[in-house]
N, C-alpha and C. Protein backbone atom coordinates (compact mmCIF):
# COMPACT_ATOMS: atom_id res chain seq x y z
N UNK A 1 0.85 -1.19 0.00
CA UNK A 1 0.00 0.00 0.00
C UNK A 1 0.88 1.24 0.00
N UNK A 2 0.89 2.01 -0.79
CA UNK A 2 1.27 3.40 -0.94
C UNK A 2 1.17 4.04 0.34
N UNK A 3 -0.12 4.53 0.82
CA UNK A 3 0.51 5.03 2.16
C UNK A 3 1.20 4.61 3.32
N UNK A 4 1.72 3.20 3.13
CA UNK A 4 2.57 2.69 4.37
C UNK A 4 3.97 2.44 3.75
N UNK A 5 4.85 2.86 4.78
CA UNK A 5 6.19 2.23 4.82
C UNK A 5 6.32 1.14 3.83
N UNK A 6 7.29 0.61 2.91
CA UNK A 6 7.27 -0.66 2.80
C UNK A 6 8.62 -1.43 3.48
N UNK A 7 7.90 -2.64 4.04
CA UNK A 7 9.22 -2.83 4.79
C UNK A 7 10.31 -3.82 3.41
N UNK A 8 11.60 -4.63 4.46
CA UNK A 8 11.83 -5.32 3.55
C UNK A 8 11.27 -6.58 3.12
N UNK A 9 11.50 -7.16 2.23
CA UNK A 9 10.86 -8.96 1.42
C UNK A 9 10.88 -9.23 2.60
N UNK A 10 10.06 -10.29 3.70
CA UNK A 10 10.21 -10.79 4.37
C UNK A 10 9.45 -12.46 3.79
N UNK A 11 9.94 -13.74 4.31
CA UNK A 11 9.47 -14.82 3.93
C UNK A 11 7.79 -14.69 4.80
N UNK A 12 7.09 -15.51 3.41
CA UNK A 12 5.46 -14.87 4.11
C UNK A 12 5.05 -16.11 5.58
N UNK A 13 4.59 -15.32 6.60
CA UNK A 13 4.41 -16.09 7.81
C UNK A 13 3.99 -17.79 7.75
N UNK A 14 4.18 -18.61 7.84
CA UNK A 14 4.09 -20.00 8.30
C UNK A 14 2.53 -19.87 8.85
N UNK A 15 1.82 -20.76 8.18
CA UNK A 15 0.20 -21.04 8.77
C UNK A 15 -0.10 -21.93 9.43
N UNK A 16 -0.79 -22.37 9.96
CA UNK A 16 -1.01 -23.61 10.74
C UNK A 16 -2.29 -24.10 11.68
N UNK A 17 -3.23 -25.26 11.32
CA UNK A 17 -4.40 -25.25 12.19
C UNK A 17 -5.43 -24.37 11.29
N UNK A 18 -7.02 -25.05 11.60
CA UNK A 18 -8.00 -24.41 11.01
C UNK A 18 -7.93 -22.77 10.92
N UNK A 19 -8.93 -21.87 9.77
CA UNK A 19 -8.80 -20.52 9.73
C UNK A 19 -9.83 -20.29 11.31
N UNK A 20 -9.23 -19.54 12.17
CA UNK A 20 -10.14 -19.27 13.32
C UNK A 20 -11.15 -17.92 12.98
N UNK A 21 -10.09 -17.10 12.65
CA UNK A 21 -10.84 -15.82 12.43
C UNK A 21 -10.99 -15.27 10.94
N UNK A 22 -12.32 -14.36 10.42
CA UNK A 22 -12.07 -13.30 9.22
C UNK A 22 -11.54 -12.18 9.94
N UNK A 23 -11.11 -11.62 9.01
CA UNK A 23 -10.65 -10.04 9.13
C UNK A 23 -10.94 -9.45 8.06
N UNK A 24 -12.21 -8.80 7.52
CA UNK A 24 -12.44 -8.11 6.55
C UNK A 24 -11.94 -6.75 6.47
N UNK A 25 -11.45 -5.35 5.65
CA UNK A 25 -11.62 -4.44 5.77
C UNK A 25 -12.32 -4.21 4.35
N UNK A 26 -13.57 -3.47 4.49
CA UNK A 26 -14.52 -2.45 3.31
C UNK A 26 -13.80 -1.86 2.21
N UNK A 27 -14.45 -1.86 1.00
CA UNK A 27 -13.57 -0.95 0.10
C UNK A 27 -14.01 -1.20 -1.35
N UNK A 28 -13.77 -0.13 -1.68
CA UNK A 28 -13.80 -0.44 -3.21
C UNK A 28 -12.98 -1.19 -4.39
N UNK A 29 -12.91 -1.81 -5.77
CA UNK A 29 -11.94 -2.33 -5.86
C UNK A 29 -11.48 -1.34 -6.63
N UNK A 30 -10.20 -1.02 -7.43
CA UNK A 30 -10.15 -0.30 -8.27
C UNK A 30 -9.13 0.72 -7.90
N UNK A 31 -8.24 1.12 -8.84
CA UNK A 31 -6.88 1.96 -8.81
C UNK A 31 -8.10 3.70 -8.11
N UNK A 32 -9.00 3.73 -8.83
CA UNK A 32 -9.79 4.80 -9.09
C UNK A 32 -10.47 4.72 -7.65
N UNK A 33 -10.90 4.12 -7.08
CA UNK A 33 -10.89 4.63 -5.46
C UNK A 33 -10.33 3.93 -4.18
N UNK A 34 -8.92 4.14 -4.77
CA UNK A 34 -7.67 3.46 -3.90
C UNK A 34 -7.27 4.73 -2.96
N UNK A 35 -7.33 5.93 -3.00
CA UNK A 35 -7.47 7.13 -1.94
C UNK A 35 -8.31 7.37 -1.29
N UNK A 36 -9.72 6.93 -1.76
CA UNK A 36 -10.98 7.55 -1.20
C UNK A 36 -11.35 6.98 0.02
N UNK A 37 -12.22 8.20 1.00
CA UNK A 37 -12.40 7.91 2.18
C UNK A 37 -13.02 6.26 2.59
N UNK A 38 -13.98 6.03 1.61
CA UNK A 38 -14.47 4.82 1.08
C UNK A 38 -13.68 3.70 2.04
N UNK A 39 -12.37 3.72 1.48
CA UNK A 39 -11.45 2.68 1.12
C UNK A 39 -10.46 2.25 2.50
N UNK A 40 -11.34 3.30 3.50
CA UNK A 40 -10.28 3.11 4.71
C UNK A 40 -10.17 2.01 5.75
N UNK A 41 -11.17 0.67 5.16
CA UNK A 41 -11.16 -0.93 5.73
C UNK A 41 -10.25 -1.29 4.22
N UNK A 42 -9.98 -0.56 3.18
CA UNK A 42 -9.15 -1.50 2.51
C UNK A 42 -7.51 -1.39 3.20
N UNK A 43 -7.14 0.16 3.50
CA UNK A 43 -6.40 0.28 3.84
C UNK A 43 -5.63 -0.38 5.08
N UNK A 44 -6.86 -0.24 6.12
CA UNK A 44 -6.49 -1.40 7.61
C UNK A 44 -6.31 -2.67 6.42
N UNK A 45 -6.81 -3.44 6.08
CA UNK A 45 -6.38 -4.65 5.64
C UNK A 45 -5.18 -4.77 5.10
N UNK A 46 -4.78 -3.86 4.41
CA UNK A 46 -3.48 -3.64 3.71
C UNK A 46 -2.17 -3.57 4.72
N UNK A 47 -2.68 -2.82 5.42
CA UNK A 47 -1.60 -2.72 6.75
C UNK A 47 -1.86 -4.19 7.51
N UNK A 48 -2.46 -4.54 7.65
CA UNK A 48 -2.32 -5.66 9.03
C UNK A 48 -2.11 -7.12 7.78
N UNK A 49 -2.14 -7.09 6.91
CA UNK A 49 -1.33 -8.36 6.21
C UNK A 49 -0.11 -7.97 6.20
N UNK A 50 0.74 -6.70 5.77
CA UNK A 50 1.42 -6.02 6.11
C UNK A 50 2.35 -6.20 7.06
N UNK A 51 2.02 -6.07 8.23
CA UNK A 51 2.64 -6.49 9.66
C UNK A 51 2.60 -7.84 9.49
N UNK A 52 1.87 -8.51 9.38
CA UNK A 52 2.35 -9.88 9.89
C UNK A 52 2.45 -10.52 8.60
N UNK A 53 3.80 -9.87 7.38
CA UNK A 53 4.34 -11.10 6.58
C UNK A 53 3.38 -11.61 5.41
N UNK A 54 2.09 -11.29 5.24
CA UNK A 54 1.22 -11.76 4.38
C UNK A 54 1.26 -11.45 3.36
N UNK A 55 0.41 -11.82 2.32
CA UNK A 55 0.39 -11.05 0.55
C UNK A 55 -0.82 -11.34 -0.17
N UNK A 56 -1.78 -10.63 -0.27
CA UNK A 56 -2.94 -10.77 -1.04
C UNK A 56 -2.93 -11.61 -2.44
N UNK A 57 -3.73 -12.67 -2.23
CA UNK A 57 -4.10 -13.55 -3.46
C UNK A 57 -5.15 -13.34 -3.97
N UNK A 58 -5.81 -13.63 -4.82
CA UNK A 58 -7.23 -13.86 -5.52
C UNK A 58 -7.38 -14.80 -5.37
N UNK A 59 -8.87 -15.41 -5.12
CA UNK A 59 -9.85 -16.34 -4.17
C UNK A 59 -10.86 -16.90 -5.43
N UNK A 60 -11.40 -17.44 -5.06
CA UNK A 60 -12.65 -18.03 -5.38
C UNK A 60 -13.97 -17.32 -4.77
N UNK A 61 -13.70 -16.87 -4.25
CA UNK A 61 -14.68 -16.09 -2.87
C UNK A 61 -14.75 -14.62 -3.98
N UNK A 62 -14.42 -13.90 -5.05
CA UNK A 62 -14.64 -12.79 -5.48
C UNK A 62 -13.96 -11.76 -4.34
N UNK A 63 -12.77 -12.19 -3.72
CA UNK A 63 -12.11 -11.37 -2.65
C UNK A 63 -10.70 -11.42 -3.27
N UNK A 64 -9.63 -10.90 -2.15
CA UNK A 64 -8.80 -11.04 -2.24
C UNK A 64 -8.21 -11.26 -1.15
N UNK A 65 -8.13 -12.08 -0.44
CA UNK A 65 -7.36 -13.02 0.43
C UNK A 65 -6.04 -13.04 1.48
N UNK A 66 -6.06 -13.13 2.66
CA UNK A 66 -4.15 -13.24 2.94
C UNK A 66 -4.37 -14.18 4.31
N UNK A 67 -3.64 -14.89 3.79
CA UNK A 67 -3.88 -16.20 5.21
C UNK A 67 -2.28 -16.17 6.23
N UNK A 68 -2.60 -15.98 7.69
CA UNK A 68 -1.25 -15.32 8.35
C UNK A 68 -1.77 -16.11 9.59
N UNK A 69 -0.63 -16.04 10.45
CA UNK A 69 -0.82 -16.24 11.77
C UNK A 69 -0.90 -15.07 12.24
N UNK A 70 -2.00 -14.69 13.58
CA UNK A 70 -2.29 -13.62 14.05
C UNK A 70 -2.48 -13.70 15.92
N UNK A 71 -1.20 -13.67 16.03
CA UNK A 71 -0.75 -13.89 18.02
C UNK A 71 -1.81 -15.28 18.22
N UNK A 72 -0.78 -16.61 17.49
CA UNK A 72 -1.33 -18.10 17.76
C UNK A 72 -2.42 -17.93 17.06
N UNK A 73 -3.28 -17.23 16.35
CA UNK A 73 -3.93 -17.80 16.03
C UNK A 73 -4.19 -17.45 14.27
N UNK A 74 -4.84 -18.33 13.62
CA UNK A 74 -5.04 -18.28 11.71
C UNK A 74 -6.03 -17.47 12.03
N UNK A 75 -6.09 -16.97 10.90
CA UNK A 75 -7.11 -15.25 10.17
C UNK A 75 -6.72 -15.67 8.82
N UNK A 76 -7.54 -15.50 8.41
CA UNK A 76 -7.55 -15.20 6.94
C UNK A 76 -8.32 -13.54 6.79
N UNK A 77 -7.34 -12.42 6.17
CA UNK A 77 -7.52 -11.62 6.19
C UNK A 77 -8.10 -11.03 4.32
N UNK A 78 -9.66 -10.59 4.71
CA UNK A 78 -10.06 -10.17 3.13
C UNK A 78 -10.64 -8.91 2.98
N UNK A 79 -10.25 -8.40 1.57
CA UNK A 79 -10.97 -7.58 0.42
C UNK A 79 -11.96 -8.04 0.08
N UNK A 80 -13.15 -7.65 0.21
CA UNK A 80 -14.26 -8.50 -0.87
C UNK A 80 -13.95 -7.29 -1.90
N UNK A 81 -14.10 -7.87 -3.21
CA UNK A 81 -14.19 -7.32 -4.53
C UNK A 81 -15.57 -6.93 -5.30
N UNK A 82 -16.72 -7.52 -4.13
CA UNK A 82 -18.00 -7.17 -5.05
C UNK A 82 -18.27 -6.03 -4.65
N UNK A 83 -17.14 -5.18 -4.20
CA UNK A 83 -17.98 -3.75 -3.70
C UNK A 83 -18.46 -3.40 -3.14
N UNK A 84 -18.26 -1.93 -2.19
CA UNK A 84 -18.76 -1.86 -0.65
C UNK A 84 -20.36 -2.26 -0.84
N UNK A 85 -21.57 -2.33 -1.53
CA UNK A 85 -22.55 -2.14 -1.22
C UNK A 85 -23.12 -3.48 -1.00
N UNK A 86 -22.44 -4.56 -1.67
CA UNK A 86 -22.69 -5.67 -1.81
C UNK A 86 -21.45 -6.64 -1.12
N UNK A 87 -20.34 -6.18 -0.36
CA UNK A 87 -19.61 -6.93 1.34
C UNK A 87 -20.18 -7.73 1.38
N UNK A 88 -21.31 -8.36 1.72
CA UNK A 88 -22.02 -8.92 2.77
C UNK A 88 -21.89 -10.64 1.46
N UNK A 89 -21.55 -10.22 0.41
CA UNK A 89 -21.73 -11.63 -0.53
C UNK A 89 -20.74 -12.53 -0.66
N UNK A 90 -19.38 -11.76 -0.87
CA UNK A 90 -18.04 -12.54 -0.54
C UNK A 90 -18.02 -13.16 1.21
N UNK A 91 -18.25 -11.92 1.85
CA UNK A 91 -17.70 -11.79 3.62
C UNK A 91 -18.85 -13.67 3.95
N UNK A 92 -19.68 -13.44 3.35
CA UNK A 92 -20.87 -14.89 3.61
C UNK A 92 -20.45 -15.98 3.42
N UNK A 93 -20.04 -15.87 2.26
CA UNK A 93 -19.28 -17.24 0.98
C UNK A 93 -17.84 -18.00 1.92
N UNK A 94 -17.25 -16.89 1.68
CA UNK A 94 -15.92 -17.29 2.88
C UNK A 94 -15.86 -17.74 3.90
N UNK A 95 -17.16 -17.20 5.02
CA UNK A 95 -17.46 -17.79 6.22
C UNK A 95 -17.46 -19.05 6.32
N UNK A 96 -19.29 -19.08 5.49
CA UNK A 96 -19.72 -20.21 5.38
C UNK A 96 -18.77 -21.60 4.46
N UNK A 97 -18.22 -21.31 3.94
CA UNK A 97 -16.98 -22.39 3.52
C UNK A 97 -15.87 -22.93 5.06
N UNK A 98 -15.44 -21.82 5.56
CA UNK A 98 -14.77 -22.01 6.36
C UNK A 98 -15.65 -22.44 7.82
N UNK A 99 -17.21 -22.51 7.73
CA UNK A 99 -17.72 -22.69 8.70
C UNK A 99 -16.84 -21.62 9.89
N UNK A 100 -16.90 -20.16 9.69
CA UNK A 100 -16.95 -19.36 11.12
C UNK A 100 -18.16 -18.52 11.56
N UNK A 101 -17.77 -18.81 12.48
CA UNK A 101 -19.05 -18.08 13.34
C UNK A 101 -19.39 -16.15 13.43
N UNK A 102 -20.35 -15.53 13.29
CA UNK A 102 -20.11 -14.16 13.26
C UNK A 102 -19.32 -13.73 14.00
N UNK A 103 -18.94 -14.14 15.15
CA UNK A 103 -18.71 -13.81 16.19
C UNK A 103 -17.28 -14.12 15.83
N UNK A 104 -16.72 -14.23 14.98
CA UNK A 104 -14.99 -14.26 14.80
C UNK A 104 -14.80 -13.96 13.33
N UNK A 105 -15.76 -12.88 13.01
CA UNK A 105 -15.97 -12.01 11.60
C UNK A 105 -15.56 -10.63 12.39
N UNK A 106 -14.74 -10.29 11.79
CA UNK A 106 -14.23 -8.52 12.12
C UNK A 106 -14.43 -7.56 11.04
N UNK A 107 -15.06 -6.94 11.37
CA UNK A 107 -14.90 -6.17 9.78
C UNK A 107 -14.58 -4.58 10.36
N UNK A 108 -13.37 -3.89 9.24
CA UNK A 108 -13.26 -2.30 9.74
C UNK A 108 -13.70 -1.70 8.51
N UNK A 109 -14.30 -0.55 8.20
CA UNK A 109 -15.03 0.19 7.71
C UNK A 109 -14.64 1.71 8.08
N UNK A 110 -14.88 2.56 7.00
CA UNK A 110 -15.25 4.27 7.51
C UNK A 110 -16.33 4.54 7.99
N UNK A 111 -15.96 5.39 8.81
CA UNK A 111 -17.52 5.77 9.47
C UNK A 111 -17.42 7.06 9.64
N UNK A 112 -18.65 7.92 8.83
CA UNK A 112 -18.32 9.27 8.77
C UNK A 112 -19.26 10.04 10.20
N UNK A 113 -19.48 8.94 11.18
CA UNK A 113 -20.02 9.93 12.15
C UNK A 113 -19.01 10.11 13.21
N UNK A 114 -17.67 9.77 13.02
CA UNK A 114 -16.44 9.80 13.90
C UNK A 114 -15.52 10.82 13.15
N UNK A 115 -15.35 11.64 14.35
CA UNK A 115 -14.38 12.75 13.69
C UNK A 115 -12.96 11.95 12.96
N UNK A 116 -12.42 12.58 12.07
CA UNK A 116 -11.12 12.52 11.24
C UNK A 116 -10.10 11.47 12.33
N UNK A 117 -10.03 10.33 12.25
CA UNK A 117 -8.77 9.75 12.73
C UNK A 117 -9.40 8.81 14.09
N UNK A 118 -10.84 9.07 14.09
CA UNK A 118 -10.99 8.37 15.65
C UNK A 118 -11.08 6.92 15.07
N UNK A 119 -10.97 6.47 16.10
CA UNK A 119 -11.06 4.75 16.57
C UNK A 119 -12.26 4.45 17.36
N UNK A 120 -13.19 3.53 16.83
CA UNK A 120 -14.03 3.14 17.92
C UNK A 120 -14.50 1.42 17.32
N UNK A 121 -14.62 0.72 18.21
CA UNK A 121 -14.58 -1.05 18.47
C UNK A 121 -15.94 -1.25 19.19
N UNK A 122 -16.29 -2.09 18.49
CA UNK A 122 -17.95 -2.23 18.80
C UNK A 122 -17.66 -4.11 18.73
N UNK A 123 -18.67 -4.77 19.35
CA UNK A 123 -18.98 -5.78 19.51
C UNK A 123 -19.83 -6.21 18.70
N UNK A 124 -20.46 -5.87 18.43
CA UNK A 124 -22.23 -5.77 17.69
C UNK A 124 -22.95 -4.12 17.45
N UNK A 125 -24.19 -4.76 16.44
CA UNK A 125 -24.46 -3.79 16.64
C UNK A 125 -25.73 -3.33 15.24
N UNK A 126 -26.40 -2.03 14.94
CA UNK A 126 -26.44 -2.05 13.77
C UNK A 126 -26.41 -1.53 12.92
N UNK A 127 -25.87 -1.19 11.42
CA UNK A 127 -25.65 -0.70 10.39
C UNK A 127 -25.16 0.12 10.49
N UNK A 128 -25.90 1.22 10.84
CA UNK A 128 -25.76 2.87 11.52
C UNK A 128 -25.78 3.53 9.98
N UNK A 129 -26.70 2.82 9.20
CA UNK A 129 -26.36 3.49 8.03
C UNK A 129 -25.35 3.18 6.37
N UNK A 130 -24.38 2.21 7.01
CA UNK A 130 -23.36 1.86 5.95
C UNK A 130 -23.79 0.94 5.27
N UNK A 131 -23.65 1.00 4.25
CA UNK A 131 -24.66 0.11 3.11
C UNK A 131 -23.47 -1.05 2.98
N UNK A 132 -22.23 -1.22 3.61
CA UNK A 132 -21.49 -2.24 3.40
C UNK A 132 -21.78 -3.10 4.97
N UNK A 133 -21.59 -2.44 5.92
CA UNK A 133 -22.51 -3.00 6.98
C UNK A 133 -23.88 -3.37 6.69
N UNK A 134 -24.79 -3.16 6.28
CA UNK A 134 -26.22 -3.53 5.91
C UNK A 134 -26.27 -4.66 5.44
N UNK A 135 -25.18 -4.91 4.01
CA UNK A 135 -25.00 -5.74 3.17
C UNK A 135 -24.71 -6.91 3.88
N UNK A 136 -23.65 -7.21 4.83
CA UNK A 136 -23.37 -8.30 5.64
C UNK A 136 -24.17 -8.55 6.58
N UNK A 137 -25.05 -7.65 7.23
CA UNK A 137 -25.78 -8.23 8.11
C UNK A 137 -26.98 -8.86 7.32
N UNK A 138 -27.23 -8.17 6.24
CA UNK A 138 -28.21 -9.17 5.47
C UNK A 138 -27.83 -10.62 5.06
N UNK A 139 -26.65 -10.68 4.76
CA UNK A 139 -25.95 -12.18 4.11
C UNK A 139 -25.66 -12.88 5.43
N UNK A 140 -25.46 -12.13 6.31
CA UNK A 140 -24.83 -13.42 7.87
C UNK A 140 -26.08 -14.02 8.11
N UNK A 141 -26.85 -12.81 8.35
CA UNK A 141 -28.34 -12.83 8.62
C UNK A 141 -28.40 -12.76 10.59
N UNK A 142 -26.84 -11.88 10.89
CA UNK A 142 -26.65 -11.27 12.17
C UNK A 142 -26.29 -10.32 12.22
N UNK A 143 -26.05 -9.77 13.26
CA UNK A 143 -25.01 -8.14 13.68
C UNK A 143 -24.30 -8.32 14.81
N UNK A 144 -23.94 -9.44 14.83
CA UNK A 144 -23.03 -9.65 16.49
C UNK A 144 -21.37 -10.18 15.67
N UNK A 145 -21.17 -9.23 14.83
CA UNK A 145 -19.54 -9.31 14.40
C UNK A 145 -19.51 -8.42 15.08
N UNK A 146 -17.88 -8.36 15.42
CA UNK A 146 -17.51 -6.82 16.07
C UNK A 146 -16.70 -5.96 15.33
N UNK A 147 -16.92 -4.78 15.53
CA UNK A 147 -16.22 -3.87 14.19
C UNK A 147 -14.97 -3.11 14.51
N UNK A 148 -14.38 -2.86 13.65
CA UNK A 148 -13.26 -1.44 13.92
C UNK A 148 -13.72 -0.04 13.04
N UNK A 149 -14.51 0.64 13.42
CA UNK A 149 -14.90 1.66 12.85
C UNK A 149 -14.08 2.95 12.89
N UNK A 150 -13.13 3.30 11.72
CA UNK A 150 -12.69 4.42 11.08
C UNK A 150 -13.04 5.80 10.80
N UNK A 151 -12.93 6.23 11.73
CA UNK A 151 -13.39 8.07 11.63
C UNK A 151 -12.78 8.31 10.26
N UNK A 152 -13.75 9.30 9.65
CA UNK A 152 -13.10 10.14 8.65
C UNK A 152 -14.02 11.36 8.87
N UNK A 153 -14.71 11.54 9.70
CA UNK A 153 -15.59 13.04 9.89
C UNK A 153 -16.55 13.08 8.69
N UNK A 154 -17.29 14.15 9.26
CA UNK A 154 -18.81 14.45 8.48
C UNK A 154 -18.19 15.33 7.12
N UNK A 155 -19.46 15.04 6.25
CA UNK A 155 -19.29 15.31 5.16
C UNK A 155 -19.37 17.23 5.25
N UNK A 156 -18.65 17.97 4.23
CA UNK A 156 -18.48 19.44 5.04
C UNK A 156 -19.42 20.54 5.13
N UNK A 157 -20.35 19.73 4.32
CA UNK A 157 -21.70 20.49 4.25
C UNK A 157 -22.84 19.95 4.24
N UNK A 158 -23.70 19.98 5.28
CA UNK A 158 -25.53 19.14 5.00
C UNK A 158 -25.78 18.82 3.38
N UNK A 159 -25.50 19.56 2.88
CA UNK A 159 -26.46 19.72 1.59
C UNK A 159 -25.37 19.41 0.72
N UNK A 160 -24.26 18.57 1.05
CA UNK A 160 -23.27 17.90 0.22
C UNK A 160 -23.65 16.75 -0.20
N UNK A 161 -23.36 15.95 -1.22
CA UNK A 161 -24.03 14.51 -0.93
C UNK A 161 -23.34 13.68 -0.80
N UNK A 162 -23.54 12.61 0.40
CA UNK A 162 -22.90 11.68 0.60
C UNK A 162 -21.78 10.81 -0.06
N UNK A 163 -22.61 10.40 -1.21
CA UNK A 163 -21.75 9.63 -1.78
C UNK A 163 -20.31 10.44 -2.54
N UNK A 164 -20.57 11.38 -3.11
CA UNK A 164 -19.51 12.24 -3.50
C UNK A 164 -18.65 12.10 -2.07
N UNK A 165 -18.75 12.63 -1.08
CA UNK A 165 -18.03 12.56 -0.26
C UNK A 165 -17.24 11.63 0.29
N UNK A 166 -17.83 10.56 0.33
CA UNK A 166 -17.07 9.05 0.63
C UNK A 166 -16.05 8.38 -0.53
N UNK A 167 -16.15 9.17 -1.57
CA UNK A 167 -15.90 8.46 -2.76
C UNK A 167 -14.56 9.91 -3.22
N UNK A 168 -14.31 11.00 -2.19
CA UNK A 168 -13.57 11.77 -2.58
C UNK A 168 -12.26 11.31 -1.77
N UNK A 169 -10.97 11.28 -2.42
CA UNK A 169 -9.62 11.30 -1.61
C UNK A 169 -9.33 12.02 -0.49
N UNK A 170 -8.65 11.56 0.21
CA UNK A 170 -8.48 11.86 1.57
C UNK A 170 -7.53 12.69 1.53
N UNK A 171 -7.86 14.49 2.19
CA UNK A 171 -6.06 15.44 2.06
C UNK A 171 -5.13 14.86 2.51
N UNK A 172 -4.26 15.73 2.55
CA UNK A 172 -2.88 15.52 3.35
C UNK A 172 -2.90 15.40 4.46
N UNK A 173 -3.65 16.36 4.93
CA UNK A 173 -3.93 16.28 6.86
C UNK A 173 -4.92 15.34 6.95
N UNK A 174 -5.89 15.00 6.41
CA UNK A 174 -6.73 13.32 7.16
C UNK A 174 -5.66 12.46 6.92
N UNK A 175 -4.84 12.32 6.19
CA UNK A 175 -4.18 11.23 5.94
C UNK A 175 -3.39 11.32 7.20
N UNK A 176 -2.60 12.22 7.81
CA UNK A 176 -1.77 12.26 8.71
C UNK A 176 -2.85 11.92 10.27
N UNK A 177 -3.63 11.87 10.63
CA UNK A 177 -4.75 11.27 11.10
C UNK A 177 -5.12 10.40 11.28
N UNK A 178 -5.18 9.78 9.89
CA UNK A 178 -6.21 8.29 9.63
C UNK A 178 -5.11 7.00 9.59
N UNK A 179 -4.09 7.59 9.24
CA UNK A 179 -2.72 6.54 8.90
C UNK A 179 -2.83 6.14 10.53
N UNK A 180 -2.33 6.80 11.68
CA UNK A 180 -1.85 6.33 12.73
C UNK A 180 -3.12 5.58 13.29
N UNK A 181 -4.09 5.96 13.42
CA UNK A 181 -5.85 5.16 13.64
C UNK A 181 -5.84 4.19 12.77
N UNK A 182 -5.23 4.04 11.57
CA UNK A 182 -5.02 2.53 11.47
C UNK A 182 -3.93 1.76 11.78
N UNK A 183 -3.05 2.17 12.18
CA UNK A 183 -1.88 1.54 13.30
C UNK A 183 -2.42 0.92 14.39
N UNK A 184 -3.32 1.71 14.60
CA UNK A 184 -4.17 1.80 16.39
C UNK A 184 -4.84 0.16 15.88
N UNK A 185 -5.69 0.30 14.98
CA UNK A 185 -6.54 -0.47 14.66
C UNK A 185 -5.79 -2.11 14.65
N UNK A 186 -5.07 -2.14 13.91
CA UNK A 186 -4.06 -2.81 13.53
C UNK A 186 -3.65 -3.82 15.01
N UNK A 187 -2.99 -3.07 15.68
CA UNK A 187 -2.19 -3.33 17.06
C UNK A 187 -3.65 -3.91 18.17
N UNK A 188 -4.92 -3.52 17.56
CA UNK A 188 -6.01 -3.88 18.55
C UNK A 188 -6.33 -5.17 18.03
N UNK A 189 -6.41 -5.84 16.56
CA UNK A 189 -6.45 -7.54 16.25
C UNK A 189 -5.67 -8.09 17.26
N UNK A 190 -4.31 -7.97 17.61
CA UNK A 190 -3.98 -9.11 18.79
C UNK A 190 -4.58 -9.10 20.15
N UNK A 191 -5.19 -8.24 20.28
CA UNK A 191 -5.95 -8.79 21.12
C UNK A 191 -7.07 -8.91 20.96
N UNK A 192 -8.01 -8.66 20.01
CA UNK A 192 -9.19 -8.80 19.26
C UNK A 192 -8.96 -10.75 19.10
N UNK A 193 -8.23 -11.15 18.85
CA UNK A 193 -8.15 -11.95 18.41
C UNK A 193 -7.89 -13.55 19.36
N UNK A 194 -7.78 -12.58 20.77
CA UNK A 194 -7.58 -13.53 21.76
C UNK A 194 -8.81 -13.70 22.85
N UNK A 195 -10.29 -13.30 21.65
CA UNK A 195 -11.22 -13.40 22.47
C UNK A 195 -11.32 -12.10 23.59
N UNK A 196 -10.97 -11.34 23.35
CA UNK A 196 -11.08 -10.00 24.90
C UNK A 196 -11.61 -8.97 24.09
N UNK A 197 -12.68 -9.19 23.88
CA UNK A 197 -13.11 -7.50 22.76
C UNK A 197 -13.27 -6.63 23.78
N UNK A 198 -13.50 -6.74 24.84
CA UNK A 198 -13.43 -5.22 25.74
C UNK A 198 -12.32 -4.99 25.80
N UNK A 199 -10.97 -5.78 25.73
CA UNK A 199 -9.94 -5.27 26.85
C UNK A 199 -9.45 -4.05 25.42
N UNK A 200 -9.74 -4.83 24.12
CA UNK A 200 -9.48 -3.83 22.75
C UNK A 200 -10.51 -2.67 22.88
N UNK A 201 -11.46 -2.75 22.86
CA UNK A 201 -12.79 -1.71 23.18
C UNK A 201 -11.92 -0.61 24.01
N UNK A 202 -11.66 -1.01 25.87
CA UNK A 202 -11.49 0.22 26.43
C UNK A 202 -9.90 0.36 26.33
N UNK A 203 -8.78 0.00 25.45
CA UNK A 203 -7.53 -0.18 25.05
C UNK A 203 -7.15 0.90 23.93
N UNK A 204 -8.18 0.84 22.96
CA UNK A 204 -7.73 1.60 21.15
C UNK A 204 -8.87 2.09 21.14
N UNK A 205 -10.30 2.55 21.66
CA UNK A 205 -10.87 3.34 21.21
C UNK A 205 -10.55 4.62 22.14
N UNK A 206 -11.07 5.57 20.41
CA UNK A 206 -10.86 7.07 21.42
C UNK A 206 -9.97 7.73 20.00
């Protein structure tokens, strides 16, 4: 990913034992909204295969894929490719193949009712609006995944329209913002991942 560091080649992490967890992050596919606020669960995904050694494949699932060890435990970390509005069709397919439970489905997303850069970790919950959240809770046919929701702040005017806004690149200063909130995000899977969603909840949000 362009906005992160790249580190050096490292050999990709050693897997081992059933996939325990998803790790989805939201997004569009496409060079053309690879900046946009949209795209800021593609970006967490990008970073946290990232950290731990991984490398995006193409799937069968209409995703794009990275299978890692994540503190003892397998994740398979995905892109769905059918597009934020329709998440909920890959994020299903994958589950249900892998037989996981919602409840070890993560998904991070933008959320424009969090100012520029915040962090907030939910357990459950619903939609609040995001048509890529909607989409999965329609296909799980639950809302008890827990999320990493991505501030990028309100759109700058009422009478702006949404979608333009979500779909516009992120300045220089959100970026300096949103980059480290997905560090945050990032560093909260290991323990997301060890079963303690509060201790991540009152840990990285804020």
């Amino acid at each position: 990913m362009a906005f992160f560091r790249k580190k050096k080649k490292e050999a990709e992490t050693p897997v081992f034992g059933p996939i325990e967890y998803l790790i989805a992050g939201l997004g569009n596919p496409g060079r053309d909204y690879a900046k946009t606020r949209h795209n800021a669960g593609f970006m967490f995904a990008e970073a946290l295969a990232q950290k731990n050694n991984s490398v995006f494949k193409p799937s069968k699932f209409r995703a794009e894929t990275a299978d890692t060890m994540i503190n003892g435990h397998r994740c398979l970390i995905v892109k769905p490719l059918t597009y934020m509005n329709n998440s909920g069709e890959a994020i299903r397919d994958i589950a249900s193949f892998y037989k996981i439970p919602a409840e070890n489905i993560f998904v991070a997303y933008d959320d424009s009712a969090l100012p520029v850069g915040k962090l907030r970790i939910r357990r459950k919950g619903s939609d609040g609006g995001h048509n890529g959240i909607k989409s999965i809770i329609f296909h799980l046919g639950s809302d008890r995944f827990p999320r990493l929701k991505i501030g990028i702040g309100q759109k700058p005017h009422p009478d702006f329209d949404m979608k333009d806004y979500v779909l516009s690149a992120f300045t220089k200063e959100d970026l300096e913002q949103i980059l480290p909130c997905i560090e945050k995000a990032v560093e909260a899977v290991d323990v997301m991942v060890t079963g303690d969603i509060d201790m991540a909840m009152s840990r990285y949000s804020g």
